[in-house]
C-alpha atoms as a PDB file:
ATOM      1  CA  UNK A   1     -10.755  -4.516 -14.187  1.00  0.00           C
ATOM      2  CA  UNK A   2      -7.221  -6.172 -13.753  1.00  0.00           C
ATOM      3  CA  UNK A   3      -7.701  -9.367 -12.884  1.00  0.00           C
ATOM      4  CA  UNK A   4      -5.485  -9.369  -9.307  1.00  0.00           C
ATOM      5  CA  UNK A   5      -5.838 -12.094  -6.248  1.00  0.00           C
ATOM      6  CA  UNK A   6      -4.245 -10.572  -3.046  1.00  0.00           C
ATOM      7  CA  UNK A   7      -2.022 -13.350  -0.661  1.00  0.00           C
ATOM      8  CA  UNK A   8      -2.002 -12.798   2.843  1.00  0.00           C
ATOM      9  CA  UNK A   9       2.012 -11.629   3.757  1.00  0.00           C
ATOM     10  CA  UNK A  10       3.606 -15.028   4.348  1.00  0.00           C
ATOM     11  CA  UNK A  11       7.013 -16.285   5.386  1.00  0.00           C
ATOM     12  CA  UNK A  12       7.693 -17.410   1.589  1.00  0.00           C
ATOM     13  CA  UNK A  13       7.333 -13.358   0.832  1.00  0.00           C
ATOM     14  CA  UNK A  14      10.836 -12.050   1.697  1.00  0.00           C
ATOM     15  CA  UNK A  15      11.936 -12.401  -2.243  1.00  0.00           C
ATOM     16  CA  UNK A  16       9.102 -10.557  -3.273  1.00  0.00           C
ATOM     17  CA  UNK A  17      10.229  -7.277  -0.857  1.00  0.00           C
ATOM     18  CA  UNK A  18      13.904  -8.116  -2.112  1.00  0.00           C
ATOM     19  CA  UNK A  19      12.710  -7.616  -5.724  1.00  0.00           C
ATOM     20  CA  UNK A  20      10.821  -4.218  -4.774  1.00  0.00           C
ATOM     21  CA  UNK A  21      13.458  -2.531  -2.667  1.00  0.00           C
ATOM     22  CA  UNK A  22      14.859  -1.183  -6.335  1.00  0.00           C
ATOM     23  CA  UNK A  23      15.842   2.536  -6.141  1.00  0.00           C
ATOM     24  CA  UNK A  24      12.785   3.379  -8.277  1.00  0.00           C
ATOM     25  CA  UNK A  25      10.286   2.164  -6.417  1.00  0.00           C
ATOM     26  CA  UNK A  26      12.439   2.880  -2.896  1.00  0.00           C
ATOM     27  CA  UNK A  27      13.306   6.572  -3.903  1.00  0.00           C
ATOM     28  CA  UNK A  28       9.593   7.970  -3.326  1.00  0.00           C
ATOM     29  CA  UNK A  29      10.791   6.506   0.612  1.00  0.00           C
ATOM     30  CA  UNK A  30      14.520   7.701   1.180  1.00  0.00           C
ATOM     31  CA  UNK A  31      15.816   4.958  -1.117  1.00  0.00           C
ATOM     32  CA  UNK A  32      16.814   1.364  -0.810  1.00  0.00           C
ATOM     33  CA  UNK A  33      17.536  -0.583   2.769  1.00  0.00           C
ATOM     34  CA  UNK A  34      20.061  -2.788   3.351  1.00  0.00           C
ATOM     35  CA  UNK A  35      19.680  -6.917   3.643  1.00  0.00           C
ATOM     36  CA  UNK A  36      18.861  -6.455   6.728  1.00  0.00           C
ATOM     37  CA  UNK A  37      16.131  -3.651   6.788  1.00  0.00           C
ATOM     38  CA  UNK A  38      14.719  -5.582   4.205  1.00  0.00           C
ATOM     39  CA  UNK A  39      14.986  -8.746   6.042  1.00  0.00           C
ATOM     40  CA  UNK A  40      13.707  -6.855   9.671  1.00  0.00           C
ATOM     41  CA  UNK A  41      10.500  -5.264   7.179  1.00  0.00           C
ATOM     42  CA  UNK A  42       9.697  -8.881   6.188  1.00  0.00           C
ATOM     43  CA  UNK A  43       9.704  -9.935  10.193  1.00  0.00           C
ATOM     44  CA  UNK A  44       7.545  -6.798  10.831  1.00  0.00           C
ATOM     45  CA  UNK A  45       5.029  -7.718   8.203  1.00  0.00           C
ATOM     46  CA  UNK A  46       4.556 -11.060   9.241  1.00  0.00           C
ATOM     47  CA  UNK A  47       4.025  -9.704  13.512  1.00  0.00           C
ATOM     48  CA  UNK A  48       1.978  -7.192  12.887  1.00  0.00           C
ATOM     49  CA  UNK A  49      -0.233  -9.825  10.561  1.00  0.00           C
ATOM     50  CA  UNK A  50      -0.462 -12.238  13.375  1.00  0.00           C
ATOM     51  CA  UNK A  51      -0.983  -9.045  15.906  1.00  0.00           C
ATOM     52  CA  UNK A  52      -3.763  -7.924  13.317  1.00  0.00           C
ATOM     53  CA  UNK A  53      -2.744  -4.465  13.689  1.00  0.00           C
ATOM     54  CA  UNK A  54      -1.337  -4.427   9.411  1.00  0.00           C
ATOM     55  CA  UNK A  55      -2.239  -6.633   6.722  1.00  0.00           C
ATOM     56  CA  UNK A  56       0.381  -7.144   4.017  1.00  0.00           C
ATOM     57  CA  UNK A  57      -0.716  -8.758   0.699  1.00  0.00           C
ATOM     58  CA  UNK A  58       1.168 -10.243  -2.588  1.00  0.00           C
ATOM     59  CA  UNK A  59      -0.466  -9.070  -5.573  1.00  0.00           C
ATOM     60  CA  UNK A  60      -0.793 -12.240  -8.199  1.00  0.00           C
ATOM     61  CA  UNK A  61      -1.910 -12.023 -11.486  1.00  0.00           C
ATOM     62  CA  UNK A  62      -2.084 -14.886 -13.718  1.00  0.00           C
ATOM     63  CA  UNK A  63       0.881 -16.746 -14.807  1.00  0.00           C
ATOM     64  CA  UNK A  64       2.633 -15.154 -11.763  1.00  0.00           C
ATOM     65  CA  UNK A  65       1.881 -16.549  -8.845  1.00  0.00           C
ATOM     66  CA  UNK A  66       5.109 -15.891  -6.756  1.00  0.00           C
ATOM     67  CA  UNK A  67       3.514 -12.128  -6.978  1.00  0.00           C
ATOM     68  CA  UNK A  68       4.061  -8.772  -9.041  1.00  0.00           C
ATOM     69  CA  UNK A  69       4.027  -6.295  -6.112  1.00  0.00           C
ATOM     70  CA  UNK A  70       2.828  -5.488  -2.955  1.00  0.00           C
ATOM     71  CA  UNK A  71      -0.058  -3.917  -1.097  1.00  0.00           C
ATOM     72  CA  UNK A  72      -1.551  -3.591   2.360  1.00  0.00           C
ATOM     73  CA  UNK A  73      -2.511  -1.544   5.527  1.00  0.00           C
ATOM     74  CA  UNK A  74      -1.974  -0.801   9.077  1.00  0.00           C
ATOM     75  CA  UNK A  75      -2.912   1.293  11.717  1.00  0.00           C
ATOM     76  CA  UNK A  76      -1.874   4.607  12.391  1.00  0.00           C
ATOM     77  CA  UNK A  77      -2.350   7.784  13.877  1.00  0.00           C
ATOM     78  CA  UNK A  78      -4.026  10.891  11.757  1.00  0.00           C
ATOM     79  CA  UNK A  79      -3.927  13.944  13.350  1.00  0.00           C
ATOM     80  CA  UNK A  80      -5.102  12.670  16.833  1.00  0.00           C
ATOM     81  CA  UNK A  81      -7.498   9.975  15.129  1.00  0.00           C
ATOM     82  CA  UNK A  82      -7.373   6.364  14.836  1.00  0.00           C
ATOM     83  CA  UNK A  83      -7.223   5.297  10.711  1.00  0.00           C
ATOM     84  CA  UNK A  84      -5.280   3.314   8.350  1.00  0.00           C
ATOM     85  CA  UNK A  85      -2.923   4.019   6.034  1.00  0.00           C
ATOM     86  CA  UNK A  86      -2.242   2.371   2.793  1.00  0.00           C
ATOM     87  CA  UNK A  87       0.451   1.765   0.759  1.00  0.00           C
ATOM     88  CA  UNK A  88       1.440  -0.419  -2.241  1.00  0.00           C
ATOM     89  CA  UNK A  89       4.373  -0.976  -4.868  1.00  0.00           C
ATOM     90  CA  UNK A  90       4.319  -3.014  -8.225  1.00  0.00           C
ATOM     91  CA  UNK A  91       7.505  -4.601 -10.134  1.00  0.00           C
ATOM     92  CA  UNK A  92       8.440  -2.121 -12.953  1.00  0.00           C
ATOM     93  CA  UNK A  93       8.190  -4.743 -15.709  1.00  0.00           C
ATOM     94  CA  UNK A  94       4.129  -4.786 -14.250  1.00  0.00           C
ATOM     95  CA  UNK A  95       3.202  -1.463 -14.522  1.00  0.00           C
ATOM     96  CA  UNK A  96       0.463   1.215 -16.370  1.00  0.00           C
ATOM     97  CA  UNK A  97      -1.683  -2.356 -17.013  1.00  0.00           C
ATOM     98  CA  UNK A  98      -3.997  -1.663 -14.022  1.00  0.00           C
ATOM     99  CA  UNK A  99      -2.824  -3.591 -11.063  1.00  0.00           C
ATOM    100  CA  UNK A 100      -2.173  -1.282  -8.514  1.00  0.00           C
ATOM    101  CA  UNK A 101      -5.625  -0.066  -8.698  1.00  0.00           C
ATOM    102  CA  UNK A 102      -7.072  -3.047  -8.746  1.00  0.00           C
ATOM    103  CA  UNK A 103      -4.924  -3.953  -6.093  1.00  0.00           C
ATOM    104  CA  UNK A 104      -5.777  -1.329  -3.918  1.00  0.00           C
ATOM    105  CA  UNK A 105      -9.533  -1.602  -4.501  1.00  0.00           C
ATOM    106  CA  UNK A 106      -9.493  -5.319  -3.727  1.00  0.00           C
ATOM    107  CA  UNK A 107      -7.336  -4.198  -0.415  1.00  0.00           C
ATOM    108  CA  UNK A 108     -10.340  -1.730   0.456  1.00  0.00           C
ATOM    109  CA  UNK A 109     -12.757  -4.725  -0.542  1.00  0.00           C
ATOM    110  CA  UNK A 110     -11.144  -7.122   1.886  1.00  0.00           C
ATOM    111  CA  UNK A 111     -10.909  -4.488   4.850  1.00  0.00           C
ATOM    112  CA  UNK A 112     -14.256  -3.975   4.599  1.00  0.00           C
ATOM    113  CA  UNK A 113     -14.776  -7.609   4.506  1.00  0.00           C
ATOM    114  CA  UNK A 114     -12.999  -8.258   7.805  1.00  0.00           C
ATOM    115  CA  UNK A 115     -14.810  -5.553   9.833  1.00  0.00           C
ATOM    116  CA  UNK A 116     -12.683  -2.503   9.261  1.00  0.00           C
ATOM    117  CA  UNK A 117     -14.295   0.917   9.568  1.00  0.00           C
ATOM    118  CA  UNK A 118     -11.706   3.266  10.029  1.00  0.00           C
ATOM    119  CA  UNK A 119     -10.726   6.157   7.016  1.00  0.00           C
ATOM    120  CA  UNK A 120      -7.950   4.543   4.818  1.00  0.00           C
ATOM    121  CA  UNK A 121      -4.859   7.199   4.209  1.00  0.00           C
ATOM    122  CA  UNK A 122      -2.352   6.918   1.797  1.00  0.00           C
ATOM    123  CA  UNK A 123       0.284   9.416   1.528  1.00  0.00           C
ATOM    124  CA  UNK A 124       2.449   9.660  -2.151  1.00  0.00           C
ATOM    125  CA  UNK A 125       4.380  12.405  -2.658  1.00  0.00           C
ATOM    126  CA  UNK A 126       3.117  15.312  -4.952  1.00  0.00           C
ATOM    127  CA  UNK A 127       5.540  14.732  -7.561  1.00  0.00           C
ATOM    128  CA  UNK A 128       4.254  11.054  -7.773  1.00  0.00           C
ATOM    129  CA  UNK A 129       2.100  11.206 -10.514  1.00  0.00           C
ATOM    130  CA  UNK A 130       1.195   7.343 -10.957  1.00  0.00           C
ATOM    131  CA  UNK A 131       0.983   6.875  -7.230  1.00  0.00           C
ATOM    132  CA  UNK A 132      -1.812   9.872  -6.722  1.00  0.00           C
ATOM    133  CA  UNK A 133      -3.287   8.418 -10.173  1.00  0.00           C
ATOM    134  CA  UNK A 134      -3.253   5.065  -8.340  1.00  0.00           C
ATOM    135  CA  UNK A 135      -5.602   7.008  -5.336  1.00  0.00           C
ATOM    136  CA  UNK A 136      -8.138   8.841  -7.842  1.00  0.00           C
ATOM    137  CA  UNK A 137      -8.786   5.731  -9.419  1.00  0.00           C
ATOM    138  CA  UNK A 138      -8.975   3.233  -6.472  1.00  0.00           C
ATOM    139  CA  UNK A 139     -11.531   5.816  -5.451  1.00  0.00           C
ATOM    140  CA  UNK A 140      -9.831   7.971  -2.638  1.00  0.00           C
ATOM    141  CA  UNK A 141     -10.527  11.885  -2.272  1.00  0.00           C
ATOM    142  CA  UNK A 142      -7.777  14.402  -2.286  1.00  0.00           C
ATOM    143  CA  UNK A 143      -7.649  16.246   1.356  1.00  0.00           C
ATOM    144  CA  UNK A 144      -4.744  18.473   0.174  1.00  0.00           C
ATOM    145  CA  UNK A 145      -0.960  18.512   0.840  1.00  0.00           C
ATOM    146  CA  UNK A 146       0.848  17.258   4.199  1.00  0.00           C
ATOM    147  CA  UNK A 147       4.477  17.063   5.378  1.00  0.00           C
ATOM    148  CA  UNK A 148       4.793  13.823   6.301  1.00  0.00           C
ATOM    149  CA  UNK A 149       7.440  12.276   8.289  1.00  0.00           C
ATOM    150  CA  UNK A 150       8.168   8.960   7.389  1.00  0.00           C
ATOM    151  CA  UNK A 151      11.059   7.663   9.555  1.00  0.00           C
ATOM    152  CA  UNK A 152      12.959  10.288  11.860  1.00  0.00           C
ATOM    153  CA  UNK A 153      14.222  13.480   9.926  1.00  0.00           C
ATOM    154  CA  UNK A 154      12.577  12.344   6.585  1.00  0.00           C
ATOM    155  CA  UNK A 155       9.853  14.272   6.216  1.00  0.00           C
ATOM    156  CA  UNK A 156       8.110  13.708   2.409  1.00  0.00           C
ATOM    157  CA  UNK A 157       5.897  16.297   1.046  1.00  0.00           C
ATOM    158  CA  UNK A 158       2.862  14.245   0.260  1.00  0.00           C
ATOM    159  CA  UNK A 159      -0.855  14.736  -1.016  1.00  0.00           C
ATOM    160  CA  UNK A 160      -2.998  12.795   1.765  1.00  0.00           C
ATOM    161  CA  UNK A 161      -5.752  11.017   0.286  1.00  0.00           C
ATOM    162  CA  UNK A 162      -8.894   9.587   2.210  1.00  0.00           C
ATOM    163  CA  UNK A 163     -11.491   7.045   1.804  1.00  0.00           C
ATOM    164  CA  UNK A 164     -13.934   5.787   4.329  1.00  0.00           C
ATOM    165  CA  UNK A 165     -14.329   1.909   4.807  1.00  0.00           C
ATOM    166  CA  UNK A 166     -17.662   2.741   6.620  1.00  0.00           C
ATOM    167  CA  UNK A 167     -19.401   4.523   4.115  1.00  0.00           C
ATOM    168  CA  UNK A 168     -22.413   1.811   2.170  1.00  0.00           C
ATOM    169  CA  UNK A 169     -20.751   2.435  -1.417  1.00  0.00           C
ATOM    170  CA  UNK A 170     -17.638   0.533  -2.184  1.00  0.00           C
ATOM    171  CA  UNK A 171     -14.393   2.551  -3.903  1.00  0.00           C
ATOM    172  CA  UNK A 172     -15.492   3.668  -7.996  1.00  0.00           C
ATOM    173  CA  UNK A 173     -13.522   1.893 -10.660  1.00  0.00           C
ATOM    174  CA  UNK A 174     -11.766   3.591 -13.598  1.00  0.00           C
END
């Protein structure tokens, strides 16, 4: 496994979502936000980590501890149901060496460390190949295809992947 330490989202963060909100990794969202989205999505993480309704992380790897990408969850609705939904970006220069996965699995290992029990959904699109590679191997199952709408009027069409914090056997590693 990648060897990854999640950071709990903190004030000295906002670089780190400056750095990611590239149109690569923005694109799979409607593209790249302004200073100021960027700058109102840093405020956001850090209230809804001290509400405890998300939990934003910076994904360090050695050598790099100002952080390589991002991960986290946060509640949502799923087709009437209380659950979570994940999500997760790493720096181009970063990628295909494991971290996202390991990432993501260590983001499922900490949830269920702080009580968590509800299903954990992420939602790439289809046409993301490393993103739904990132699911199968962080150990989520494929429910099928969705429309999902991800701000007003931009509706993605997405795979949406599940995987149960309350279930005894943690995600499987690949």
């Amino acid at each position: 496994m990648t060897d990854v330490e999640l950071q709990p989202w903190s004030d000295d963060d906002l670089d780190l979502l400056r750095r990611a909100n590239t149109h690569e990794l923005m694109n799979q969202l409607g593209g790249p936000e302004t200073d100021e989205q960027v700058i109102a999505r840093h405020e956001r993480y850090l209230r809804m980590q001290r509400e405890g309704t998300a939990h934003q992380f910076r994904i360090v790897i050695p050598g790099h501890p100002e952080g390589v990408g991002i991960v986290g969850y946060w509640q949502r609705d799923h087709d009437g149901e209380s659950a979570l939904e994940a999500g997760w970006s790493v720096e181009e220069e970063y990628r295909g060496q494991g971290i996202a996965p390991a990432a993501v699995r260590a983001m499922l290992e900490r949830a269920r460390a702080d009580g968590e029990t509800l299903p954990v959904h992420a939602y790439p699109r289809v046409d993301n190949a490393a993103s739904n590679a990132v699911c199968r191997k962080a150990g989520f199952a494929l429910l099928g295809e969705a429309d999902f709408e991800i701000t007003p009027g931009n509706v993605l069409h997405t795979n949406d992947w599940v995987v149960e914090l309350s279930s005894a056997s943690a995600p499987a590693s690949a």
